[in-house]
Structure formats: C-alpha cells, structure tokens
Protein backbone atom coordinates (compact mmCIF):
# COMPACT_ATOMS: atom_id res chain seq x y z
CA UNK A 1 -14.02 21.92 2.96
CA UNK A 2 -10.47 22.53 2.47
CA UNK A 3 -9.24 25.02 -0.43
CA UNK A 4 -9.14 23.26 -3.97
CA UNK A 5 -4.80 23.28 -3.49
CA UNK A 6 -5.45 21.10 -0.11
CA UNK A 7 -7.81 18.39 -1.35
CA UNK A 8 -5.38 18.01 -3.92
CA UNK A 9 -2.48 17.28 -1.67
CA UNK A 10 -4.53 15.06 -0.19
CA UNK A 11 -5.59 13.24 -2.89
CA UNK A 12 -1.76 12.93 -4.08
CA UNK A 13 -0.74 11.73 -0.97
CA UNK A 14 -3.20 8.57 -0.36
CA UNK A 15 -3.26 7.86 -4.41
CA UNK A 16 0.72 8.36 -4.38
CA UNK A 17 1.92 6.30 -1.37
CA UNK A 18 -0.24 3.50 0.23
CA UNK A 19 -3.59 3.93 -1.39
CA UNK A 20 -4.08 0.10 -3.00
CA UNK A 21 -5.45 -2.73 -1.67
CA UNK A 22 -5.76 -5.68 -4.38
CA UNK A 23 -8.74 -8.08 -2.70
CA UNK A 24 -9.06 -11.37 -4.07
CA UNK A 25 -11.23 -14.20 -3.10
CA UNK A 26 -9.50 -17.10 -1.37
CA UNK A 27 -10.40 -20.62 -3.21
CA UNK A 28 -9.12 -23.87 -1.90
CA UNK A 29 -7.71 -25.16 -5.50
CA UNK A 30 -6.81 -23.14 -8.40
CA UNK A 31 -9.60 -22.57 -10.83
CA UNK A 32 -9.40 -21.20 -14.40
CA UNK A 33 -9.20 -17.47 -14.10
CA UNK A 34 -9.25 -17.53 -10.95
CA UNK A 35 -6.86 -15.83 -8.11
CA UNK A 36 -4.20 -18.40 -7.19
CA UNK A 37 -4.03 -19.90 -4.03
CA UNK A 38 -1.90 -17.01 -2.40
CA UNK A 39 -0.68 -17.66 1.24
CA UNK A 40 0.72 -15.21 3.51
CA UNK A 41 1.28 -16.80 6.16
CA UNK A 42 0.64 -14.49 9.32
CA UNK A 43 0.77 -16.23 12.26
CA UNK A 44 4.94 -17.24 11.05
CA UNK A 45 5.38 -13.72 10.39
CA UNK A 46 3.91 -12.74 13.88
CA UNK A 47 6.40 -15.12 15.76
CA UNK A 48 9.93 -13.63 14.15
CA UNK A 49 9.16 -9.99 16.19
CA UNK A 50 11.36 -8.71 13.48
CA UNK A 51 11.11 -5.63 10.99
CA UNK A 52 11.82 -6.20 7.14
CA UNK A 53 13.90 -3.46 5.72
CA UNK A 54 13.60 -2.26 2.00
CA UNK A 55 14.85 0.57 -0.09
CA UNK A 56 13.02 2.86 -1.55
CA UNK A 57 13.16 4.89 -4.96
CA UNK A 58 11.15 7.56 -6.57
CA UNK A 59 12.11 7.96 -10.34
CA UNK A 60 15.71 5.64 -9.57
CA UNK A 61 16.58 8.66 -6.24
CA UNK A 62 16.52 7.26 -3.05
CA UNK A 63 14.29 8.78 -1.06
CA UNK A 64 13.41 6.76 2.01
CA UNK A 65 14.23 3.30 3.96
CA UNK A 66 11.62 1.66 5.25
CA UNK A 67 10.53 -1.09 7.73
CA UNK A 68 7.65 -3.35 7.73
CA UNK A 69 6.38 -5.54 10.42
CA UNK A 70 3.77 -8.13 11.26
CA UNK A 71 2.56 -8.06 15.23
CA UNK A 72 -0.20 -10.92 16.70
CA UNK A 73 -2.89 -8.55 18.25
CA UNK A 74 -4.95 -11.09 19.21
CA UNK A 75 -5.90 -14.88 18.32
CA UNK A 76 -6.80 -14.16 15.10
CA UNK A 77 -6.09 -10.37 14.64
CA UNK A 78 -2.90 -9.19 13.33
CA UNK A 79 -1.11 -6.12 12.85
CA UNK A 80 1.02 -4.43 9.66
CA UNK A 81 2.57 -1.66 9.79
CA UNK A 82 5.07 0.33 7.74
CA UNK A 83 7.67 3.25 8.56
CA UNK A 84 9.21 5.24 5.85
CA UNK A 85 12.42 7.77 7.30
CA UNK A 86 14.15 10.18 4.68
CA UNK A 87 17.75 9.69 5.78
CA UNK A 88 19.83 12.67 5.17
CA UNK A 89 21.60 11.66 2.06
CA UNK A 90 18.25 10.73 0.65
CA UNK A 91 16.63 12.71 -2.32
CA UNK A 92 13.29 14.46 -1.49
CA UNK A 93 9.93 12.36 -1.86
CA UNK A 94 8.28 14.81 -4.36
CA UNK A 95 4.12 15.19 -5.12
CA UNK A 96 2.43 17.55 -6.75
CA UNK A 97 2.45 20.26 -4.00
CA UNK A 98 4.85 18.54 -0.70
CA UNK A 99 7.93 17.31 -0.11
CA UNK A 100 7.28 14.18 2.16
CA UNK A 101 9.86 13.62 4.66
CA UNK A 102 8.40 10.94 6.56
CA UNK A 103 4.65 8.29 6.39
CA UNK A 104 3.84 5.51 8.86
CA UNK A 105 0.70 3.22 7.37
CA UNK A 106 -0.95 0.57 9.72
CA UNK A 107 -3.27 -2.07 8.77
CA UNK A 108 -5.15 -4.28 11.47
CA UNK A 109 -6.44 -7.64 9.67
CA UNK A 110 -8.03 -10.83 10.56
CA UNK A 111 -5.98 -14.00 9.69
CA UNK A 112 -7.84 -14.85 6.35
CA UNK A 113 -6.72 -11.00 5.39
CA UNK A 114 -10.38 -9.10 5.94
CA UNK A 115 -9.63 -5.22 6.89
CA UNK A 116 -10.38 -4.46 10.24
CA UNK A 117 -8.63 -0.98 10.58
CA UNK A 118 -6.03 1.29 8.67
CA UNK A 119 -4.41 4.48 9.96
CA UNK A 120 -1.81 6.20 7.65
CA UNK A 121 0.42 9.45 8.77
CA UNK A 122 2.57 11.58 6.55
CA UNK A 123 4.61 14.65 7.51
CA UNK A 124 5.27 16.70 4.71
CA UNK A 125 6.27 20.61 3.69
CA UNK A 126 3.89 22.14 1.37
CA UNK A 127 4.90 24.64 -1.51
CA UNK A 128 2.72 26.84 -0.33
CA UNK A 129 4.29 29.29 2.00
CA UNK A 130 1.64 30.16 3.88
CA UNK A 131 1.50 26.88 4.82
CA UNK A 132 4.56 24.91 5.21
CA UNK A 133 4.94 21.82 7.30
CA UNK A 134 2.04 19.83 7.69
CA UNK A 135 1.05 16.13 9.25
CA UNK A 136 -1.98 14.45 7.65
CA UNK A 137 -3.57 11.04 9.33
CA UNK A 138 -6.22 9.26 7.73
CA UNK A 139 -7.48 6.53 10.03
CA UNK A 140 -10.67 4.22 10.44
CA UNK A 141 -12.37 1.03 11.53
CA UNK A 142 -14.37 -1.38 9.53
CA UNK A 143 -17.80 -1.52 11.13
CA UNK A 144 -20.40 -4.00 10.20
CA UNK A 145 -18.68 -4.11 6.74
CA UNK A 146 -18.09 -0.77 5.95
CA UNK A 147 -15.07 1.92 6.92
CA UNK A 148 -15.66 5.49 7.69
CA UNK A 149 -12.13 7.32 8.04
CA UNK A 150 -11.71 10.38 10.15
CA UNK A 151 -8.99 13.00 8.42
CA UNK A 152 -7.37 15.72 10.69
CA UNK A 153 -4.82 18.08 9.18
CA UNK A 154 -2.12 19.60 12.02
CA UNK A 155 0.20 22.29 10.86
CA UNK A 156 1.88 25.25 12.74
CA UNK A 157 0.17 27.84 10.12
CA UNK A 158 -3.46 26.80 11.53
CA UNK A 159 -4.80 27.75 14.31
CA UNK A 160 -5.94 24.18 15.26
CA UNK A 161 -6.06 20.74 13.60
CA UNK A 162 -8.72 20.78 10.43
CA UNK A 163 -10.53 17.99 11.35
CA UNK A 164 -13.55 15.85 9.28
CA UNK A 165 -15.42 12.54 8.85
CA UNK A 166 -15.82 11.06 5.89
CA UNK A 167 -17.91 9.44 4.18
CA UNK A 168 -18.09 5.92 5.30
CA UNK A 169 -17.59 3.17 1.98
CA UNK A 170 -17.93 -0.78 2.26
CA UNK A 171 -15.12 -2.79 2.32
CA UNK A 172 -15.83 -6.60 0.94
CA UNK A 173 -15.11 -9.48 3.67
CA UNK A 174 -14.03 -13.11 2.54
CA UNK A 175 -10.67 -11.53 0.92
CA UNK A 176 -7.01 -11.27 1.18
CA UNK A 177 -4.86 -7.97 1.86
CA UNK A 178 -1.72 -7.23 -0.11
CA UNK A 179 0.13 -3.84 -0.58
CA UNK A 180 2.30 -3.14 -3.10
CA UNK A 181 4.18 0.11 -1.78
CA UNK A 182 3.53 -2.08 2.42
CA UNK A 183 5.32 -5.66 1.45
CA UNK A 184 4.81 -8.56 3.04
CA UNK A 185 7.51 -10.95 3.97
CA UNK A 186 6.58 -14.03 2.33
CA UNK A 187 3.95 -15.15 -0.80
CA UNK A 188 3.23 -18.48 -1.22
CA UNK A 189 1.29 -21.14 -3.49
CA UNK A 190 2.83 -18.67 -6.55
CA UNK A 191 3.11 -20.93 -10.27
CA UNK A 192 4.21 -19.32 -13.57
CA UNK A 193 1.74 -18.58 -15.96
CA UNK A 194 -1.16 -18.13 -13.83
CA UNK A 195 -3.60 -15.60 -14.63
CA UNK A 196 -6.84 -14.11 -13.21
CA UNK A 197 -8.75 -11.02 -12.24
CA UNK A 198 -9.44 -9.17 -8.97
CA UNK A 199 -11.33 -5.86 -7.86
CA UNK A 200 -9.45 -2.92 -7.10
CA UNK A 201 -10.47 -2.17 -3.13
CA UNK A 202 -9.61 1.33 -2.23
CA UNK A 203 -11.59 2.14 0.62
CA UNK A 204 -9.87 5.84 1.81
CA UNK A 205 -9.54 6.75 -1.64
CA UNK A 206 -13.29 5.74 -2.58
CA UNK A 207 -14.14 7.79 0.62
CA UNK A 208 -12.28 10.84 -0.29
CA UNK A 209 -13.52 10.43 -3.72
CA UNK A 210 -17.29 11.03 -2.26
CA UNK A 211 -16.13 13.73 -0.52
CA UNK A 212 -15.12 15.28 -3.24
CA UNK A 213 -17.47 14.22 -5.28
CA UNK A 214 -15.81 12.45 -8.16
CA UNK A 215 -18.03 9.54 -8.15
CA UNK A 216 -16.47 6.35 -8.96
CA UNK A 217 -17.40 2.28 -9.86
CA UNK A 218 -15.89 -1.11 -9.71
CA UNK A 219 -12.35 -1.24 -11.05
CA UNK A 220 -10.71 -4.46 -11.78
CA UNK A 221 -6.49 -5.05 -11.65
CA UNK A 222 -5.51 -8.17 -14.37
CA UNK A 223 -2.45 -9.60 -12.39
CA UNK A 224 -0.42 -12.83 -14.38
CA UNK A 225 2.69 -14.54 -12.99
CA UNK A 226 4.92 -14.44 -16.05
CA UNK A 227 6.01 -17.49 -17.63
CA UNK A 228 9.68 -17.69 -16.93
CA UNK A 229 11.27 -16.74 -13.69
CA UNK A 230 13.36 -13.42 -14.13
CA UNK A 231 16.90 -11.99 -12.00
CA UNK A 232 15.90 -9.31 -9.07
CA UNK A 233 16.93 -6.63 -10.94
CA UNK A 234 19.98 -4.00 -9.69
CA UNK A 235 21.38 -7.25 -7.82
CA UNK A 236 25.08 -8.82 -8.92
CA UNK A 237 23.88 -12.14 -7.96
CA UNK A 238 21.12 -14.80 -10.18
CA UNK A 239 18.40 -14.50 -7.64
CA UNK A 240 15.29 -16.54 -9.72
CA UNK A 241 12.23 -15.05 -9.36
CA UNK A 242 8.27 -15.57 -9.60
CA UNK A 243 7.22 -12.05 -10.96
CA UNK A 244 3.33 -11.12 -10.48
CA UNK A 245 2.26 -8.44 -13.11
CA UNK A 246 -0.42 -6.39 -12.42
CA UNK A 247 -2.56 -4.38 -14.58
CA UNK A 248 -5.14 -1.92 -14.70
CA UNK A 249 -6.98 1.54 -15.48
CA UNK A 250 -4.19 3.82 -14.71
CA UNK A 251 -2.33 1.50 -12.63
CA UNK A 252 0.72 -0.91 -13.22
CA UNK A 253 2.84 -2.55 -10.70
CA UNK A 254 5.23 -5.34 -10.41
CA UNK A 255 5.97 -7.96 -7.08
CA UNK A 256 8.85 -10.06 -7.21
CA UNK A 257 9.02 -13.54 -5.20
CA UNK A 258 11.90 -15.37 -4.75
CA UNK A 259 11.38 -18.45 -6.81
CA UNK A 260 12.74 -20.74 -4.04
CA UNK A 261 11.81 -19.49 -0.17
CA UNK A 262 8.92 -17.00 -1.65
CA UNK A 263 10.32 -14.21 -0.02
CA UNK A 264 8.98 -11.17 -1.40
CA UNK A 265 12.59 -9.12 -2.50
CA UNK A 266 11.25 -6.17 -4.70
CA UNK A 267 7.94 -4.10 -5.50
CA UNK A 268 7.51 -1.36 -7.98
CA UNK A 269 4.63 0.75 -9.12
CA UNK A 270 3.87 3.32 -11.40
CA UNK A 271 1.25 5.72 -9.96
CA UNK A 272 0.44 9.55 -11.15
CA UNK A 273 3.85 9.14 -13.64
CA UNK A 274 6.09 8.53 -11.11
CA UNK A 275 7.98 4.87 -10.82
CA UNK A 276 8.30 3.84 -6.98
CA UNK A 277 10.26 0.50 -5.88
CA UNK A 278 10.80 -1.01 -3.02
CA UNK A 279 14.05 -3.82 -2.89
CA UNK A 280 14.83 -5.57 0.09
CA UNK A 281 17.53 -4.89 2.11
C-alpha cells in the first residue's frame, strides 16, 4: 500500500475533480418525488463531432479550459470524454498535497446512460520533494454489473509504475449518467419546481474507499429545479435559466440550463471547501 501522504493524494484527486456520478432511474412520466424525465440526448450529440469548451475556476482563479465531447462507439455505445489544459496565464489547480496541471476523464455508456467503462488521468507535482511530478490513471470496466478499477502511479522518482487492483464495487444498471465537473451539452424534459431524490453512485471512490478501508453506505443527493428561472451569472446579457440544485452529505452543486434550447451553460460545485465552476465558452 502506498504511504498514508499518497492515498491521500489520491483520495483528493478522484473526490476533488470527477468523482460524482448522480444515477437516477428513468420513468416515462413524471411521478411525485420522482426524478424528472431528464433527456440527454446522445445520439444528436454524437453526430455534431464537435468539442464543447468551458472555463474553469477554483475559488473565482482560472485554472484550466476544458473540452468535452460525445463520440458514437458503436450502435448503442457512446463515448464522453473530458480534457482539462492549465494555460499559462492560468492560476494553479491546488489539493491538499499537488498542483494539477493537467486531467483527461472518459466515460463509455450505453444510450439509456448505464456505465460501461471510465478511465481518468491527472498529471500533477506533489509537495513532496522526493517526489515531484507524478501521473495517476484510474481506469475500469463494468463487468456483469460491477467495476473493478486498476490504479498505476508513474513518476520519475520511482523506479517503476506503482501499480494495483482494486477492489471491484457494483454499479446499478437501468440509470442515467450526469457529471457535474464533465458537462453535457444539452438537458432536456427540465420544469421549475420539480423535486425528487437520487443515490449518490461513486463507483472509484467506493472502491478506493475499501481499499482503504473506510467503509461506506448508500448516500442520497436531494436535487430541485428552483422555482423561477435565474441570469447565468458573470454574463452581461439576460440569459434565463432552469437551475437544478443539488444537495447532500457533504456535497452541494449547482447546473444551469438554458431555459429556452436546454443547453447546459454553467456547473459549480463545492467539494472538500473549495468552489469549482465550469461556464461555457
């Protein structure tokens, strides 16, 4: 096992960048309580062959840009990915123990949103001298309903990669994918005032929690579209949107929608006491 500092960074890293996956059943109609009839709408975002770019803050600094994507694998398999680049002029990405200079996250999914496989990188400089830089990828497949990610830690300080399985964690079928720090293009089917409850699915961070052995249990997030559309904030121009609010045990994050295409323009999150957004470009 890695010294106590490392599993910390590592923790830090998946919690602190792309570690949330809100799951929530999809129902034909709207029920009380129930998640709304969300629709991304995959196979439209497959046929543009065009990245999304956003902005992104830590604490109000800029720290990266970014570009998401949505490529058609296969008839009914589809793939997300996300690159974030610290330009030079960009404040450093800060955690705990790194300065992150760079991460690239990839998520393969079925139409209806099921996980089928999720690689993340990130390049980073430890404060540890000793150290220095490092690259950590996480990556795994879902196999008959459960994920098992492989870690491997590269730096020039080690003699060779650190390399380890762990332990394998189910991941729910029947459910939708959406990433609040890896935006999709579009949300659909959103109405103000709606309200419901879905489990928190966080199948690296579950696995690195068993690892560890922290243990864990069902989580839920409480998201509700607010009532009244709102402005996308920092922008000159009335841009109306649908805001989702979500809420739970030591997380809170935002997604704004674009009241009249559904274009998602801005996500923020607080995670570990540090606010990230993301704005469109």
């Amino acid at each position: 096992m890695p010294t106590r500092w490392l599993s910390a960074t590592i923790v830090v890293f998946w919690l602190g960048t792309n570690g949330w996956l809100f799951y929530h059943e999809v129902w034909p109609t709207l029920r009380p309580g129930q998640p709304p009839p969300m629709t991304i709408d995959l196979i439209q975002e497959a046929k543009k062959e065009s990245y999304v770019n956003w902005s992104v803050t830590q604490n109000g600094r800029a720290v990266f840009k970014a570009k998401t994507s949505v490529k058609r694998l296969g008839p009914e398999v589809f793939e997300l990915t996300a690159d974030y680049v610290q330009r030079p002029r960009d404040a450093q990405a800060t955690f705990t123990f790194a300065q992150v200079h760079r991460m690239h996250s990839s998520y393969r999914v079925t139409q209806e949103g099921n996980l089928l496989a999720v690689r993340v990188e990130i390049g980073a400089t430890l404060s540890k001298k000793s150290v220095g830089d490092v690259v950590l990828t996480i990556a795994g497949t879902v196999e008959s309903g459960r994920l098992a990610p492989h870690l491997r830690i590269s730096s020039p300080a080690l003699s060779k990669p650190f390399e380890k399985d762990l332990p394998a964690v189910a991941v729910p079928a029947r459910g939708s994918v959406l990433l609040p720090l890896h935006p999709v293009d579009r949300i659909r089917g959103l109405r103000p005032g709606q309200a419901w409850t879905v489990p928190l699915l966080e199948p690296i961070g579950d696995s690195l929690n068993e690892w560890f052995g922290i243990g864990g249990g069902a989580r839920f997030l409480h998201p509700r579209i607010r009532d009244e559309t709102a402005p996308l904030p920092e922008r000159r121009e009335d841009v109306p949107c649908l805001v989702i609010d979500y809420r739970g045990d030591d997380l809170k994050a935002s997604t704004w929608v674009e009241e009249a295409t559904g274009r998602v323009l801005r996500q923020d999150a607080e995670i570990g006491g540090d606010r990230w957004v993301m704005q469109r470009d």
